[in-house]
N, C-alpha and C. Protein backbone atom coordinates (compact mmCIF):
# COMPACT_ATOMS: atom_id res chain seq x y z
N UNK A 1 37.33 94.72 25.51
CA UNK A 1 38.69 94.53 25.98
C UNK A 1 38.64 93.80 27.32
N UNK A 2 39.42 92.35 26.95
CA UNK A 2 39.54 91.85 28.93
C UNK A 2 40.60 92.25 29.02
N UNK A 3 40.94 92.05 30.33
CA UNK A 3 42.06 92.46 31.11
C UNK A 3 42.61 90.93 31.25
N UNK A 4 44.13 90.81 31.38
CA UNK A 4 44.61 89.56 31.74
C UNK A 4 45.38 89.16 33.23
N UNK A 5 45.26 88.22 33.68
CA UNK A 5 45.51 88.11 34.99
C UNK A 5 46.60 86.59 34.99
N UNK A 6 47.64 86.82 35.80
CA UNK A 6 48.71 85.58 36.30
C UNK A 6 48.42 85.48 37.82
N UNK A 7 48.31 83.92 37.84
CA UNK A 7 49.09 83.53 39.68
C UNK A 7 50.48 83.58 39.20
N UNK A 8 51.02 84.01 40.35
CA UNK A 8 52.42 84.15 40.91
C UNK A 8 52.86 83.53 41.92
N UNK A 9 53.66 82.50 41.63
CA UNK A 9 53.80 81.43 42.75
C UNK A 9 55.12 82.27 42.93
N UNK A 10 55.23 82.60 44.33
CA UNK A 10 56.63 83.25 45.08
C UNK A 10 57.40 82.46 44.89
N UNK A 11 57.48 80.69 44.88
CA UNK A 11 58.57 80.48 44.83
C UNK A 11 59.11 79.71 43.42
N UNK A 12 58.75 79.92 42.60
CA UNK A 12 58.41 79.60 41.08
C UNK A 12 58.70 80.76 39.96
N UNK A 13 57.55 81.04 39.47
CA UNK A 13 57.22 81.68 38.47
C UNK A 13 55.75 82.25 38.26
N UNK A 14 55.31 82.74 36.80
CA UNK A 14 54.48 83.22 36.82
C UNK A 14 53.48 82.06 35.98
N UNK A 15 52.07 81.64 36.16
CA UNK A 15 51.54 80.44 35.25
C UNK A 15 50.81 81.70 34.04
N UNK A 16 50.32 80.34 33.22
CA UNK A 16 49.83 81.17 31.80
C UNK A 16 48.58 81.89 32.93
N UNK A 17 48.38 83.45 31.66
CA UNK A 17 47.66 84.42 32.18
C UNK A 17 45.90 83.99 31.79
N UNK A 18 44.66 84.35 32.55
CA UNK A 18 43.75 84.05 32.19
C UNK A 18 43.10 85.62 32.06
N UNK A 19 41.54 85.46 31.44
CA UNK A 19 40.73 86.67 30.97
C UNK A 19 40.04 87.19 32.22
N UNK A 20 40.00 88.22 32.36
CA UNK A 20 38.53 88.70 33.38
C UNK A 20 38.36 90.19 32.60
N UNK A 21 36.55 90.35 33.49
CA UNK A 21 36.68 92.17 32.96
C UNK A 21 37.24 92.67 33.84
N UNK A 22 37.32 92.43 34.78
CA UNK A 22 37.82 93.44 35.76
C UNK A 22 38.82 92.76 37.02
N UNK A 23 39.08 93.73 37.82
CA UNK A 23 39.82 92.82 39.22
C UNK A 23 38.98 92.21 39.63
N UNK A 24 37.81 93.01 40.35
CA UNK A 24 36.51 92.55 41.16
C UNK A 24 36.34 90.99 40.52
N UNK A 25 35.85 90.78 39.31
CA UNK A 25 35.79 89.42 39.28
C UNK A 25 36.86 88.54 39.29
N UNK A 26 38.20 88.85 38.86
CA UNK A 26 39.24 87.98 38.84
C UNK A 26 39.13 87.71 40.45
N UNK A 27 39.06 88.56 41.44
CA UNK A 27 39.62 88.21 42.60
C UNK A 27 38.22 87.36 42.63
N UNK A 28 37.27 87.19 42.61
CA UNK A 28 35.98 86.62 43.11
C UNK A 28 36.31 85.42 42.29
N UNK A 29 36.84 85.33 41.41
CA UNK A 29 37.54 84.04 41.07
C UNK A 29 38.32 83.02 41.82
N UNK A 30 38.83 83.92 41.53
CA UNK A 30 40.26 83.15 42.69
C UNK A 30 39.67 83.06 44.19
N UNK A 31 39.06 83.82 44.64
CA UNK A 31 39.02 83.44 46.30
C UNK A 31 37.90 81.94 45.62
N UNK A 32 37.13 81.46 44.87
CA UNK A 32 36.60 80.12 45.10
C UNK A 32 37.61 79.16 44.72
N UNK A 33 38.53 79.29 44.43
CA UNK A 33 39.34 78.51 44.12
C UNK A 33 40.18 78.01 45.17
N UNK A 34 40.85 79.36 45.96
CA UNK A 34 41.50 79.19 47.09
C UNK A 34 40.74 78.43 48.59
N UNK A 35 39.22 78.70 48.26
CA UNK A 35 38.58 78.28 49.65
C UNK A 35 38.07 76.65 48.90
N UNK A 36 38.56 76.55 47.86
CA UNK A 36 37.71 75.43 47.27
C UNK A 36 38.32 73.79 48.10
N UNK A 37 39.54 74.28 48.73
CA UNK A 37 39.98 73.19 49.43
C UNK A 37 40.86 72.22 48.90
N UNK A 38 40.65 72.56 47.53
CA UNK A 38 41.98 71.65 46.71
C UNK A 38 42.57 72.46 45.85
N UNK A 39 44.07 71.34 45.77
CA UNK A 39 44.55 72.15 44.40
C UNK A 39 45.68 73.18 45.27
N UNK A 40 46.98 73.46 45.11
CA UNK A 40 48.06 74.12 45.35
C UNK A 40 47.66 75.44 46.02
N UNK A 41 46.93 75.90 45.10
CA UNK A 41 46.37 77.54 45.83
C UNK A 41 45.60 77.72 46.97
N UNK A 42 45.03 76.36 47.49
CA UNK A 42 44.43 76.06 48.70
C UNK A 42 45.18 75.39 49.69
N UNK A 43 46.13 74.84 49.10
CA UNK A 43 46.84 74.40 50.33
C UNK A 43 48.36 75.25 50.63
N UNK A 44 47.89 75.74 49.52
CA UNK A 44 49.65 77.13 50.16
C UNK A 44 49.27 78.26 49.77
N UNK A 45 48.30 79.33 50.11
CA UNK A 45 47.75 80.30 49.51
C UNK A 45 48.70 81.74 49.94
N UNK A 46 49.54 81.01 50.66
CA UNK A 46 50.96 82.26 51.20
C UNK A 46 51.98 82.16 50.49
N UNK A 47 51.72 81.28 49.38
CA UNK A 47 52.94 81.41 48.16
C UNK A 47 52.33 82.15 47.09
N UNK A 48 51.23 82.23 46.84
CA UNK A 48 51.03 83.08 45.37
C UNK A 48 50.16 84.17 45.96
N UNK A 49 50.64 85.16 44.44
CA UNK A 49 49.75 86.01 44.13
C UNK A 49 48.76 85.97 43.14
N UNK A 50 48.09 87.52 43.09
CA UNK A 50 47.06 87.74 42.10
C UNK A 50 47.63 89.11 41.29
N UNK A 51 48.53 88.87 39.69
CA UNK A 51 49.30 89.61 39.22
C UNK A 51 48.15 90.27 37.90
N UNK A 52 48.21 91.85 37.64
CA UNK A 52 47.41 92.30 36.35
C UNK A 52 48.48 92.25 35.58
N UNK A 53 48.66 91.79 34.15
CA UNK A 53 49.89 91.25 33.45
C UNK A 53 49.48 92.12 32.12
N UNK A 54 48.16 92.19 31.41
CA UNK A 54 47.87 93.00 30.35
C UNK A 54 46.77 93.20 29.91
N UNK A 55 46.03 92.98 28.95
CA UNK A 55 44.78 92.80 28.06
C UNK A 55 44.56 92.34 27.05
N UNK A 56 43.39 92.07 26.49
CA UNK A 56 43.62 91.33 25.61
C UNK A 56 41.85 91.82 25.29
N UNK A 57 42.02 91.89 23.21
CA UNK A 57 41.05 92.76 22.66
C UNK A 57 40.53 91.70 21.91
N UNK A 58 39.52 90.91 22.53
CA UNK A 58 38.67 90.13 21.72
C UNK A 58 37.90 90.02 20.73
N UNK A 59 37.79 91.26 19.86
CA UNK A 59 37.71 91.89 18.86
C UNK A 59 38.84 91.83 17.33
N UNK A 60 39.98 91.79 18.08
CA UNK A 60 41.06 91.69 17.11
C UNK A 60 41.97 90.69 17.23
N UNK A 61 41.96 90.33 18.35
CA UNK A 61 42.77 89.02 18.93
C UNK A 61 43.94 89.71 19.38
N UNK A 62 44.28 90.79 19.61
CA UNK A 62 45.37 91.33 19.89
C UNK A 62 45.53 91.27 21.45
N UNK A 63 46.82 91.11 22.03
CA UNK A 63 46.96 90.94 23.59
C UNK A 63 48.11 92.08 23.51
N UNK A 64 47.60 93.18 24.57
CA UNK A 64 48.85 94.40 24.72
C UNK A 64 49.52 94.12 26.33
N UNK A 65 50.95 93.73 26.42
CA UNK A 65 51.35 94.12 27.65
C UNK A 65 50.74 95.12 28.62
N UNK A 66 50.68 95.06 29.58
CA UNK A 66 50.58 96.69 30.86
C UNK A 66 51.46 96.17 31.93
N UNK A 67 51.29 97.56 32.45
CA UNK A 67 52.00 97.96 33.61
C UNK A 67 51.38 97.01 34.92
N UNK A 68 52.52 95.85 34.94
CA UNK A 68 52.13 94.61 35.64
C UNK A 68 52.30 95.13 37.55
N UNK A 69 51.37 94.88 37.62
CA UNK A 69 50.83 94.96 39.56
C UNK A 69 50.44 93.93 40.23
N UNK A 70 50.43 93.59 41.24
CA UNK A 70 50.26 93.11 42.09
C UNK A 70 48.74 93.26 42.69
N UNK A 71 47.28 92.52 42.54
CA UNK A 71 46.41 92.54 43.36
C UNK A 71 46.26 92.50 44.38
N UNK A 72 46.68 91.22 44.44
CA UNK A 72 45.81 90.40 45.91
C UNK A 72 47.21 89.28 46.19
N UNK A 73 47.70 89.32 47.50
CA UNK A 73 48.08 87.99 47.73
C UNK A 73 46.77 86.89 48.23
N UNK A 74 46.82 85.78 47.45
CA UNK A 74 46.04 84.92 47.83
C UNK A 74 45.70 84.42 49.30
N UNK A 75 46.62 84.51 50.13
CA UNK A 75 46.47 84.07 51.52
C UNK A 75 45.08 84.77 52.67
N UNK A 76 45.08 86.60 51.86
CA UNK A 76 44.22 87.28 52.28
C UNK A 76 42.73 86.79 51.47
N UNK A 77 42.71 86.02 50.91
CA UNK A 77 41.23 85.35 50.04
C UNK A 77 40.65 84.11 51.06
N UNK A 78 41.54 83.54 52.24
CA UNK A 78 41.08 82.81 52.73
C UNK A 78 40.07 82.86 53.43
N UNK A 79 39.06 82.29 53.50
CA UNK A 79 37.27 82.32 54.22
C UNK A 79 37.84 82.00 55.83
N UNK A 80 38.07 82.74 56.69
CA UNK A 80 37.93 81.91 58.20
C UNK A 80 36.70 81.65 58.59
N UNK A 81 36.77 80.56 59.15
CA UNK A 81 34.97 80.26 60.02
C UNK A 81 35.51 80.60 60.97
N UNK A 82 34.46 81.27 61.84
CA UNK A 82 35.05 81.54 63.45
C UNK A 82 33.71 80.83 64.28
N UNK A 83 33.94 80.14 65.51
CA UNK A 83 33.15 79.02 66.24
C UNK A 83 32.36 80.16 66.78
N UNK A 84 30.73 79.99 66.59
CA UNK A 84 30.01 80.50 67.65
C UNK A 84 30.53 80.43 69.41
């Protein structure tokens, strides 16, 4: 069973949901994405989130709704360098 995951653009909507096993990796996902320097989620990472939306049983092909939450806002995924 994966678990399914949406960005949540605050000022939008929700985009199609992707697979992970768990949060731990979805978020380890997404923070390379966000520090990756391109691409919407890097240059406005204070508009979206990191939403748990459902699962999905790769076994049967079946996808069950859940009780949709809120992870991570993306903005807190950002890498700061701080200057020696």
């Amino acid at each position: 069973m994966l678990k399914l995951y949406s960005i949540k653009d605050t000022k939008g909507g929700f985009y199609p949901p992707e697979a992970a096993e768990n949060d731990a990796l979805a978020v380890r996902t997404i923070r390379g994405v966000v520090n990756s320097g391109k691409g919407l989620l890097a240059q406005y990472p204070e508009d979206f989130e990191l939403w748990y939306v459902g699962e999905f049983d790769n076994q049967t092909g079946i996808i069950a709704p859940g009780e949709m939450r809120c992870i991570i806002r993306l903005n807190a995924l950002v890498d700061h360098v701080q200057d020696a």
